[in-house]
N, C-alpha and C. Protein backbone atom coordinates (compact mmCIF):
# COMPACT_ATOMS: atom_id res chain seq x y z
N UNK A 1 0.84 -1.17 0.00
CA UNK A 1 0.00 0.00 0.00
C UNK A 1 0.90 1.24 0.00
N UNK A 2 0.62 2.43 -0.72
CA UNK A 2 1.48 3.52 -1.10
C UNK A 2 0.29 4.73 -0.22
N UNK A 3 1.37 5.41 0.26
CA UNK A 3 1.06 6.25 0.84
C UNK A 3 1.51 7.94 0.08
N UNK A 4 0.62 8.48 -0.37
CA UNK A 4 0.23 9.71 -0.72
C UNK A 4 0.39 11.15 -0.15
N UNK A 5 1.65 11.75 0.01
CA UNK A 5 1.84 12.69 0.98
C UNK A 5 1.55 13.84 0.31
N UNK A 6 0.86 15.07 1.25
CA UNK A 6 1.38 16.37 0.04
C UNK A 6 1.83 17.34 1.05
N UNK A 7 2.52 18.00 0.48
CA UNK A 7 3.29 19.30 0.96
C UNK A 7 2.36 20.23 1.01
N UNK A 8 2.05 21.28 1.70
CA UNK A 8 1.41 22.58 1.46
C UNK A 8 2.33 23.19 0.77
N UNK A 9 1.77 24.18 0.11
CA UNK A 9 2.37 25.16 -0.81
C UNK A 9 3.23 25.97 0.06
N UNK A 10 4.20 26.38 -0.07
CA UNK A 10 5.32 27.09 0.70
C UNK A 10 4.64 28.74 0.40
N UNK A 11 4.37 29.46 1.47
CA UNK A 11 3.72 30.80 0.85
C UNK A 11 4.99 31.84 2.13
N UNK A 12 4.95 33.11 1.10
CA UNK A 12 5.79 34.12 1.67
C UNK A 12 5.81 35.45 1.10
N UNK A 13 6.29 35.77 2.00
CA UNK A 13 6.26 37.45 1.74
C UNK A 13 6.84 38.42 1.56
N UNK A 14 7.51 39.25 0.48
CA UNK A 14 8.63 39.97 0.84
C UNK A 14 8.22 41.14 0.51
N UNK A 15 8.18 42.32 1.87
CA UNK A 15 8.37 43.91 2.19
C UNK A 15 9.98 44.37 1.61
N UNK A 16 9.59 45.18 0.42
CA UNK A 16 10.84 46.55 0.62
C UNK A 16 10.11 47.61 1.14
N UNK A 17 10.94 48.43 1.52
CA UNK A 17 10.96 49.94 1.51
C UNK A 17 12.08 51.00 0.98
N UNK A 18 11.59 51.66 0.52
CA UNK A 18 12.48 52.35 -0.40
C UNK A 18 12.13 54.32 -0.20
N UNK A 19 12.92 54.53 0.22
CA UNK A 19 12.81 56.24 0.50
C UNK A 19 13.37 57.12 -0.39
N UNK A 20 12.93 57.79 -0.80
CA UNK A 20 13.32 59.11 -1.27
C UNK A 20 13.04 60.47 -0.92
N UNK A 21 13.80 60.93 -0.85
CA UNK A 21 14.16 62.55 -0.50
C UNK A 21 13.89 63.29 -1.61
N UNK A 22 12.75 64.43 -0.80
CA UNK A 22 12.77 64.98 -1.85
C UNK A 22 13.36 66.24 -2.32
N UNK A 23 13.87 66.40 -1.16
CA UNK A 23 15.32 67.61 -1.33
C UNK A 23 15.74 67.39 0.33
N UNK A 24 16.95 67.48 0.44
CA UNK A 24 17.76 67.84 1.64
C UNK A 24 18.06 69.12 2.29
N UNK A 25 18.20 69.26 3.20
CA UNK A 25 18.67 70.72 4.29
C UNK A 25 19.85 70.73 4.28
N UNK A 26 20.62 70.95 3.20
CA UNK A 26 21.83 71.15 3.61
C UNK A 26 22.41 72.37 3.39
N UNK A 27 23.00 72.75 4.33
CA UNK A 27 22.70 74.73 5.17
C UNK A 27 23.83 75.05 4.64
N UNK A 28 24.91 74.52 3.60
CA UNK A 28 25.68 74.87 3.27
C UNK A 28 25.13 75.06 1.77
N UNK A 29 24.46 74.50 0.81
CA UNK A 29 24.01 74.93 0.12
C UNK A 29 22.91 76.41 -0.35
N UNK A 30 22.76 76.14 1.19
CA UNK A 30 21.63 77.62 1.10
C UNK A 30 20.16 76.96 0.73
N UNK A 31 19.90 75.69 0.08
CA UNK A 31 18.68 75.32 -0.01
C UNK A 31 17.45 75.18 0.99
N UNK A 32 17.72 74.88 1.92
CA UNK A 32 16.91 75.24 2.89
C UNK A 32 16.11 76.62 3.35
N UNK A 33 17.36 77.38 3.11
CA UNK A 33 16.41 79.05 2.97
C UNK A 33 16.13 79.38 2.04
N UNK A 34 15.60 78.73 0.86
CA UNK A 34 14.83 78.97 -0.30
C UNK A 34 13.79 78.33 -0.83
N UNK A 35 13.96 76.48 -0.46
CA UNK A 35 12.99 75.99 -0.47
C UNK A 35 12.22 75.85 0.73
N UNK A 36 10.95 75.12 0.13
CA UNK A 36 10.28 74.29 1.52
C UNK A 36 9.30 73.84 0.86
N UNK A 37 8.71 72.91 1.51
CA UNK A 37 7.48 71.71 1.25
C UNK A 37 6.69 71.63 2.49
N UNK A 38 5.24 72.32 1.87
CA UNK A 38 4.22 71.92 2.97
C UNK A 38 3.04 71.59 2.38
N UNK A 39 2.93 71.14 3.74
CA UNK A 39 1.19 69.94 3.81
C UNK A 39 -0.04 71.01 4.22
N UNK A 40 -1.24 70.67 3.50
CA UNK A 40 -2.09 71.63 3.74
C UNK A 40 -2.56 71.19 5.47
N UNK A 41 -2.36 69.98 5.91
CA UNK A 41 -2.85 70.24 7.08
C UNK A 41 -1.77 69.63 8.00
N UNK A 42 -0.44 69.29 7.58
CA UNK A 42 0.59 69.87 8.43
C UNK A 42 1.67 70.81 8.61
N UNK A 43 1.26 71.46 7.89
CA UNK A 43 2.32 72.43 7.40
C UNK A 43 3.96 72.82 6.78
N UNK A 44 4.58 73.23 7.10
CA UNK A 44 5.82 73.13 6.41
C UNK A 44 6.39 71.34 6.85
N UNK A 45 7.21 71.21 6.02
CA UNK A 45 7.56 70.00 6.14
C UNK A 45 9.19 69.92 6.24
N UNK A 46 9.41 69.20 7.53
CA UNK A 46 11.18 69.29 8.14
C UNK A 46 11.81 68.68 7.15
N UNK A 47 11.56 67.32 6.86
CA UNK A 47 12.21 66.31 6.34
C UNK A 47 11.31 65.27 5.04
N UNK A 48 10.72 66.31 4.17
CA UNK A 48 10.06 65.37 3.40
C UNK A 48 10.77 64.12 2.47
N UNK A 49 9.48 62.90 2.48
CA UNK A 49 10.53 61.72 1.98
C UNK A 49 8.91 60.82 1.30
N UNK A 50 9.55 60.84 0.17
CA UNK A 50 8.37 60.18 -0.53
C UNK A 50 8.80 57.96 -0.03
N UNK A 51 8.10 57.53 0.55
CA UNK A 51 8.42 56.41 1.18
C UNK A 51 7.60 54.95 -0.04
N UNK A 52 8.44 54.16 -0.31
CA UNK A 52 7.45 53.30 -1.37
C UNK A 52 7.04 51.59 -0.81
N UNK A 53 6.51 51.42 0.05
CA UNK A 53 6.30 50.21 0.38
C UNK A 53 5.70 49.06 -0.50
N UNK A 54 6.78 48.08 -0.61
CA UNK A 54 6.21 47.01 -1.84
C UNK A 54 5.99 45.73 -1.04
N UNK A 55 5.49 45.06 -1.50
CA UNK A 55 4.77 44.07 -0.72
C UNK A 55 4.74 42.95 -1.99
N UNK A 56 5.31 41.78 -1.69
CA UNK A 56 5.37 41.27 -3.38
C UNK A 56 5.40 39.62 -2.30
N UNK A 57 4.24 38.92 -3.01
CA UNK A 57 3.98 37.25 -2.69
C UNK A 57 5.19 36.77 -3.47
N UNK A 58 6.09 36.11 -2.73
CA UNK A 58 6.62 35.51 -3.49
C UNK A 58 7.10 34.06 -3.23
N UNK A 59 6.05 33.35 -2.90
CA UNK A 59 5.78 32.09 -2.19
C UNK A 59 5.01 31.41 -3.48
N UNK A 60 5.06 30.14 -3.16
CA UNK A 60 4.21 29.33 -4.46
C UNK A 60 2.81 29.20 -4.25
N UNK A 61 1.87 29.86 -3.38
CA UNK A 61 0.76 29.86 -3.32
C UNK A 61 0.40 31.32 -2.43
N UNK A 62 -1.57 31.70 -3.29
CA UNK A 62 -1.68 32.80 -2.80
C UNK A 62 -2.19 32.75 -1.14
N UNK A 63 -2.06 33.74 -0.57
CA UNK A 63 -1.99 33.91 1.12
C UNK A 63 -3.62 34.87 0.87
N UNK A 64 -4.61 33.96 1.53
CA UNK A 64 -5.90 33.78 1.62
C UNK A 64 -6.52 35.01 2.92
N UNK A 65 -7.20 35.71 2.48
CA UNK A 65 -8.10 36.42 3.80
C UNK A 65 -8.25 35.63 5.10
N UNK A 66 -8.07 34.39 5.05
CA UNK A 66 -8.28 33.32 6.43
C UNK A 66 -7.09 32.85 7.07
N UNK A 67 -5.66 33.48 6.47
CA UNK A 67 -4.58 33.06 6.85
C UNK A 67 -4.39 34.39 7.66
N UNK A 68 -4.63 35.50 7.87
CA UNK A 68 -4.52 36.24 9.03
C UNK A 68 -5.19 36.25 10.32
N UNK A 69 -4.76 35.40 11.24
CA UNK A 69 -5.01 35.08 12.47
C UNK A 69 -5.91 36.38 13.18
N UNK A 70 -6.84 36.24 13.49
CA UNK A 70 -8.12 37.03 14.21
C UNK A 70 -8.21 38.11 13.49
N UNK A 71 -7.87 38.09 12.05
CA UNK A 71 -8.57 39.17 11.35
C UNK A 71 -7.14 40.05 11.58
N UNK A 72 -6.31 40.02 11.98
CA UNK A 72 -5.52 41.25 12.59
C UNK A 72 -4.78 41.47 10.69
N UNK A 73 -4.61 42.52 10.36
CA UNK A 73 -4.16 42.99 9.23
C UNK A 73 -1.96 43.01 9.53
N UNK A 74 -1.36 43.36 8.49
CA UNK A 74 0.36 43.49 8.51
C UNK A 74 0.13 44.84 8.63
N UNK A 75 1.00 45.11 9.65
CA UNK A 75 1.40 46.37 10.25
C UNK A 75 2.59 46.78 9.50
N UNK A 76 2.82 48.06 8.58
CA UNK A 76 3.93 48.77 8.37
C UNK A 76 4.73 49.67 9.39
N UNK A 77 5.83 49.96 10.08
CA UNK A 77 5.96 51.11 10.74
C UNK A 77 6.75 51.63 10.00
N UNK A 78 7.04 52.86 9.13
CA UNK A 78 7.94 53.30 9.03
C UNK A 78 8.67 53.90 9.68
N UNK A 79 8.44 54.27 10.72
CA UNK A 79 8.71 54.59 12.00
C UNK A 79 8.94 56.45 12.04
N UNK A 80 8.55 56.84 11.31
CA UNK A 80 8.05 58.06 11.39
C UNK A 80 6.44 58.34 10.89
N UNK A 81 5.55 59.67 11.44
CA UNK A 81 4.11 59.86 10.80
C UNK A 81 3.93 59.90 9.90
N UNK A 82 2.84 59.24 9.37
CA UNK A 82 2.49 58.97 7.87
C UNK A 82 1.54 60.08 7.52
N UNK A 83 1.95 60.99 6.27
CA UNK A 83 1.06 62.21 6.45
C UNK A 83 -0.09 62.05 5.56
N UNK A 84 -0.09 61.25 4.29
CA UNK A 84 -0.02 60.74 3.11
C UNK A 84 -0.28 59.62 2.82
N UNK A 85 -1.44 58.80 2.58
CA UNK A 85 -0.80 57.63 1.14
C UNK A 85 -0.86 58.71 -0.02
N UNK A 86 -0.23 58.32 -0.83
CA UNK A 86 -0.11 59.00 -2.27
C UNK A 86 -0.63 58.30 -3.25
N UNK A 87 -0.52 56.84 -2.98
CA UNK A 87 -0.83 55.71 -3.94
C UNK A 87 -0.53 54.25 -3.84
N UNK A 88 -1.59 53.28 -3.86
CA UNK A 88 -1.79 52.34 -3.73
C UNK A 88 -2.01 51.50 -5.19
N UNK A 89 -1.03 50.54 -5.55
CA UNK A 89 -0.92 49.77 -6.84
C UNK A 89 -0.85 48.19 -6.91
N UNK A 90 -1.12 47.46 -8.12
CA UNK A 90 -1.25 46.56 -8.07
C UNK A 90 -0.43 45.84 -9.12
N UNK A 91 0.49 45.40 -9.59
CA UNK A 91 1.67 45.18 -10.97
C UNK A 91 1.02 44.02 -11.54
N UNK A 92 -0.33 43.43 -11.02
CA UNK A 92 -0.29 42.52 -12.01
C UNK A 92 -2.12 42.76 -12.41
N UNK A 93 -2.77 43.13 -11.60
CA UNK A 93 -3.88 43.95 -12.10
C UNK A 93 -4.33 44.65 -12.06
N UNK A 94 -5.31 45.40 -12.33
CA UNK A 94 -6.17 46.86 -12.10
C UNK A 94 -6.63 46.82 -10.65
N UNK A 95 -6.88 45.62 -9.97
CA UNK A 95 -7.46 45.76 -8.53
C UNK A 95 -5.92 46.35 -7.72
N UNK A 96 -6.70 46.74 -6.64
CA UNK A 96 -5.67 47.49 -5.57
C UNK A 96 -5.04 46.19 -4.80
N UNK A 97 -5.74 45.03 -4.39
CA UNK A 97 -5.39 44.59 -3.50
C UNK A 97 -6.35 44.69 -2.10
N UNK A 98 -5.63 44.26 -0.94
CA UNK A 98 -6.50 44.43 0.31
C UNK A 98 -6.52 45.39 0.66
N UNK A 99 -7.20 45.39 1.56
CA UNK A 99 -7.54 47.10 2.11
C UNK A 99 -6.08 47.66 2.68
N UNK A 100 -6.09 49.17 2.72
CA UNK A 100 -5.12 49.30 3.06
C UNK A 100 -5.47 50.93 4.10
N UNK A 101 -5.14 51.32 5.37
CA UNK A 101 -4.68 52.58 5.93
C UNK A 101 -4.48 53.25 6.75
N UNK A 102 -3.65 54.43 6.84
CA UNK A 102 -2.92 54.80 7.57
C UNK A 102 -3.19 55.47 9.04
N UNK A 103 -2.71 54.74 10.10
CA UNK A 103 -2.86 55.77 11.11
C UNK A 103 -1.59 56.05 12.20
N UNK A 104 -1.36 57.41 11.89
CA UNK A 104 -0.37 57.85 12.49
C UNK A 104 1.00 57.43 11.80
N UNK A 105 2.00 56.37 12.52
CA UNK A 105 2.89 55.62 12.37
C UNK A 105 2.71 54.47 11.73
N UNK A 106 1.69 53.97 10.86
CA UNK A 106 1.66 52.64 10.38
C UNK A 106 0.43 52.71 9.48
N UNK A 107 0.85 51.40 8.65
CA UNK A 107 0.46 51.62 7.44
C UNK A 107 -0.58 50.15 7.42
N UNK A 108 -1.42 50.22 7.34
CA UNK A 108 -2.20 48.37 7.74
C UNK A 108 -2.97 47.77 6.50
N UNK A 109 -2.19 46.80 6.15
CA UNK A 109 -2.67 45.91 5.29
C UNK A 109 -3.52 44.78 4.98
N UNK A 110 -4.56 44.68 4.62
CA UNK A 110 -5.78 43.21 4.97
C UNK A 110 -6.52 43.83 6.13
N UNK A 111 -6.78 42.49 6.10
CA UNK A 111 -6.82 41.02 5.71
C UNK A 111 -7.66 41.34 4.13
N UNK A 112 -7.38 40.55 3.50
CA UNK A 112 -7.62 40.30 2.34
C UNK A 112 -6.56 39.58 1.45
N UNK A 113 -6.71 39.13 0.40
CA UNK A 113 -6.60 37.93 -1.09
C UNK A 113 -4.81 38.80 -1.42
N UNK A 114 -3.67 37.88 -1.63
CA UNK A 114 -2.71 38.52 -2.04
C UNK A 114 -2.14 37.32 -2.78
N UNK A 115 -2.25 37.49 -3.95
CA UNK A 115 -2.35 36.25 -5.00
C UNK A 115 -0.85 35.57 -5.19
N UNK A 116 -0.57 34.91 -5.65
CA UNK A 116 0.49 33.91 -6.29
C UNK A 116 1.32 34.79 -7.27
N UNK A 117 1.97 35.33 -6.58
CA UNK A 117 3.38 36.26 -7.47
C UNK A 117 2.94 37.69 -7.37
N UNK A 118 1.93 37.63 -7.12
CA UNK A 118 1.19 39.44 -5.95
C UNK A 118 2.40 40.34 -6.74
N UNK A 119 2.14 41.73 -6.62
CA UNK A 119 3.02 42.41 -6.31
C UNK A 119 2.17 43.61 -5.57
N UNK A 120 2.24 44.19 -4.63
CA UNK A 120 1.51 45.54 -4.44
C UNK A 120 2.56 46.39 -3.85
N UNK A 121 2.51 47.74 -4.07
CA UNK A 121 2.78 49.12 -4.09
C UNK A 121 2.18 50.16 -3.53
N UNK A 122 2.80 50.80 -1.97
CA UNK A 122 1.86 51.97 -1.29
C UNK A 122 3.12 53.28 -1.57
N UNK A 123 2.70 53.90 -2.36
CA UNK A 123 3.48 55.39 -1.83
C UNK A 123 2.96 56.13 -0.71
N UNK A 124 3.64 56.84 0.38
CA UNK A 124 3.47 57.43 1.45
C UNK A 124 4.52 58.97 1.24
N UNK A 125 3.95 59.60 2.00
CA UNK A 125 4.07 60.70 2.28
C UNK A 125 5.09 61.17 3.65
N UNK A 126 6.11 61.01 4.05
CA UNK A 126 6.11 60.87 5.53
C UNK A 126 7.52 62.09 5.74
N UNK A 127 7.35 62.80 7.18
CA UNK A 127 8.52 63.30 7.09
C UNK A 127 9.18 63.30 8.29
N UNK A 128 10.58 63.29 7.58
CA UNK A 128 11.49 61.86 8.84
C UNK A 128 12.29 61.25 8.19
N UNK A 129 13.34 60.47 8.78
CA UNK A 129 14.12 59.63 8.55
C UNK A 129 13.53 58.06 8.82
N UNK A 130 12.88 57.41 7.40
CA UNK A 130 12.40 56.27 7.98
C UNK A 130 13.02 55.20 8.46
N UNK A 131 12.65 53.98 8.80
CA UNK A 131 13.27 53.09 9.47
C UNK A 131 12.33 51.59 9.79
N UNK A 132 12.07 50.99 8.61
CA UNK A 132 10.90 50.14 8.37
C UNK A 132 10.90 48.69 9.87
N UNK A 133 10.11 48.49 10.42
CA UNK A 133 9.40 47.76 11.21
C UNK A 133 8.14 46.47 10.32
N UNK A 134 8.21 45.77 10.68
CA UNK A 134 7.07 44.91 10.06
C UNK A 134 6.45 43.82 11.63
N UNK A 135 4.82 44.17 11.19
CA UNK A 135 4.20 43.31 12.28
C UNK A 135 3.24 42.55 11.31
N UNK A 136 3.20 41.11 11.89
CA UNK A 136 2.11 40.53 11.06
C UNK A 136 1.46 39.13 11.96
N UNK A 137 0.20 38.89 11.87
CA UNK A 137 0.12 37.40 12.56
C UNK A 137 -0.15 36.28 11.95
N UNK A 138 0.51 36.45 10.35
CA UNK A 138 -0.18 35.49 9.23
C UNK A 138 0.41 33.78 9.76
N UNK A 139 -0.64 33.39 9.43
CA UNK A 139 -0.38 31.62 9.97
C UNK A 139 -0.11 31.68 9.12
N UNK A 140 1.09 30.33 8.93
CA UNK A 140 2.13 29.63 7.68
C UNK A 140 2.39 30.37 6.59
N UNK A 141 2.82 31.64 6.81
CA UNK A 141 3.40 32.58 5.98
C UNK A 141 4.63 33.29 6.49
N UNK A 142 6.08 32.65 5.59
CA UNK A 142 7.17 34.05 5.93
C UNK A 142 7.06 35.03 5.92
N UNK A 143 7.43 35.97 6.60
CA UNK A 143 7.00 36.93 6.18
C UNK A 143 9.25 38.11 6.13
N UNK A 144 9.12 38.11 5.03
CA UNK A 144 10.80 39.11 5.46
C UNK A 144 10.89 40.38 4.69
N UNK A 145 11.94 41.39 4.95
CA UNK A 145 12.27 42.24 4.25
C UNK A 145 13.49 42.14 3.14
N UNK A 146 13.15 41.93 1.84
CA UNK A 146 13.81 41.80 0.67
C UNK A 146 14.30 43.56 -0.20
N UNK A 147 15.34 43.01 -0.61
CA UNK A 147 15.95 43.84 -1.74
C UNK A 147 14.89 43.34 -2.81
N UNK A 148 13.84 44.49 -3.79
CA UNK A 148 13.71 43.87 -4.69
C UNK A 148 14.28 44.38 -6.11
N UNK A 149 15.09 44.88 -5.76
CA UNK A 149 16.18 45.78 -7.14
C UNK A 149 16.92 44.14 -7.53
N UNK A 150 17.44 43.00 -6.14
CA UNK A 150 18.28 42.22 -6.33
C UNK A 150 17.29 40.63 -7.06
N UNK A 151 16.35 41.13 -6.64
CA UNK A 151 15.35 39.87 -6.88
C UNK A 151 14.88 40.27 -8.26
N UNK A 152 14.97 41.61 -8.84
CA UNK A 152 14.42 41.91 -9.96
C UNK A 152 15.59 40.81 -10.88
N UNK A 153 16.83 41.64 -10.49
CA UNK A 153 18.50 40.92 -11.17
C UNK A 153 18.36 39.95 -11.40
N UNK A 154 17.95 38.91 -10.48
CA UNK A 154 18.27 37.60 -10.21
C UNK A 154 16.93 36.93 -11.39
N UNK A 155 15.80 37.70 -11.55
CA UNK A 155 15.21 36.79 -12.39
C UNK A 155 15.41 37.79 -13.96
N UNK A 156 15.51 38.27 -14.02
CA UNK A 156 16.58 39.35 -15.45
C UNK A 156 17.16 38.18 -15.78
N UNK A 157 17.92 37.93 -14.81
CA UNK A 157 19.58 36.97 -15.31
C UNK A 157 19.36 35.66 -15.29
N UNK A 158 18.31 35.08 -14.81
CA UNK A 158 17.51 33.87 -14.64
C UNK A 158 16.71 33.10 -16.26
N UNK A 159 15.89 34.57 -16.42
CA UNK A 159 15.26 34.47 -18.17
C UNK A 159 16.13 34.78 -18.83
N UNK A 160 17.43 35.15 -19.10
CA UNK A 160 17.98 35.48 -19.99
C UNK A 160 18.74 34.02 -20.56
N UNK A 161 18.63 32.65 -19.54
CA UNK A 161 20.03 31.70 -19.83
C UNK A 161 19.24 31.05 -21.00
């Protein structure tokens, strides 16, 4: 008699964050006393930094609305206030993805459907020096922070052999 095993699908997750500046204070240039960037309802802005949180499945199966343990959604911190989303994207369809938003310091994702090779995209608004944090309570899901400039490379150089 043969016995029939199966593996679950290996599912995972990989967070970048990626910051940009959108000009610097540097008092030797003089730019600081000429420019500035403000928010209509926070006003001038110390340290603006356009922040890009990507969120990309890259596990062999999609991570289901029922795989987040009591409903609790993935916590972003960038660890400065979020003033801003700017934009919420989806690289492989017109839908956004799960719900997504911001309060204060964090950025909250789901519960909801994040498919089999997913990619999603939040631009934020934030000003500060960020410093990414990740909270999540997904059952049987990795969850890590990836380079995806290196993961782009690696499958570039992957399709090319």
């Amino acid at each position: 008699m043969a016995t029939i095993r199966t593996i679950p699908p290996k599912r995972r997750l990989g967070i970048e964050m990626t910051p940009t500046r959108l000009f610097t204070r540097d008092k030797a240039s003089g730019a600081a006393d000429r420019l500035s960037i403000s928010h209509a309802t926070f006003g001038v802005l110390a340290d603006p930094t356009v922040v890009r949180l990507s969120i990309r499945n890259t596990g062999r199966a999609a991570i289901s609305s029922a795989l987040y343990d009591r409903d609790t959604s993935i916590k972003l911190h960038p660890g400065v206030k979020i003033l801003e989303l700017l934009e919420a994207s989806n690289a492989l369809t017109t839908q956004v993805g799960p719900p997504a938003e911001i309060a204060d310091e964090i950025l909250s994702v789901g519960p909801g459907l994040i498919g089999q090779q997913e990619w999603l995209t939040y631009e934020l608004l934030v000003d500060g020096d960020p410093h990414l944090t990740i909270e999540h309570s997904l059952i049987d899901v990795e969850v890590e922070e990836i380079d995806l400039a290196q993961e782009r490379l690696a499958v570039t150089i992957g399709a090319s052999r």
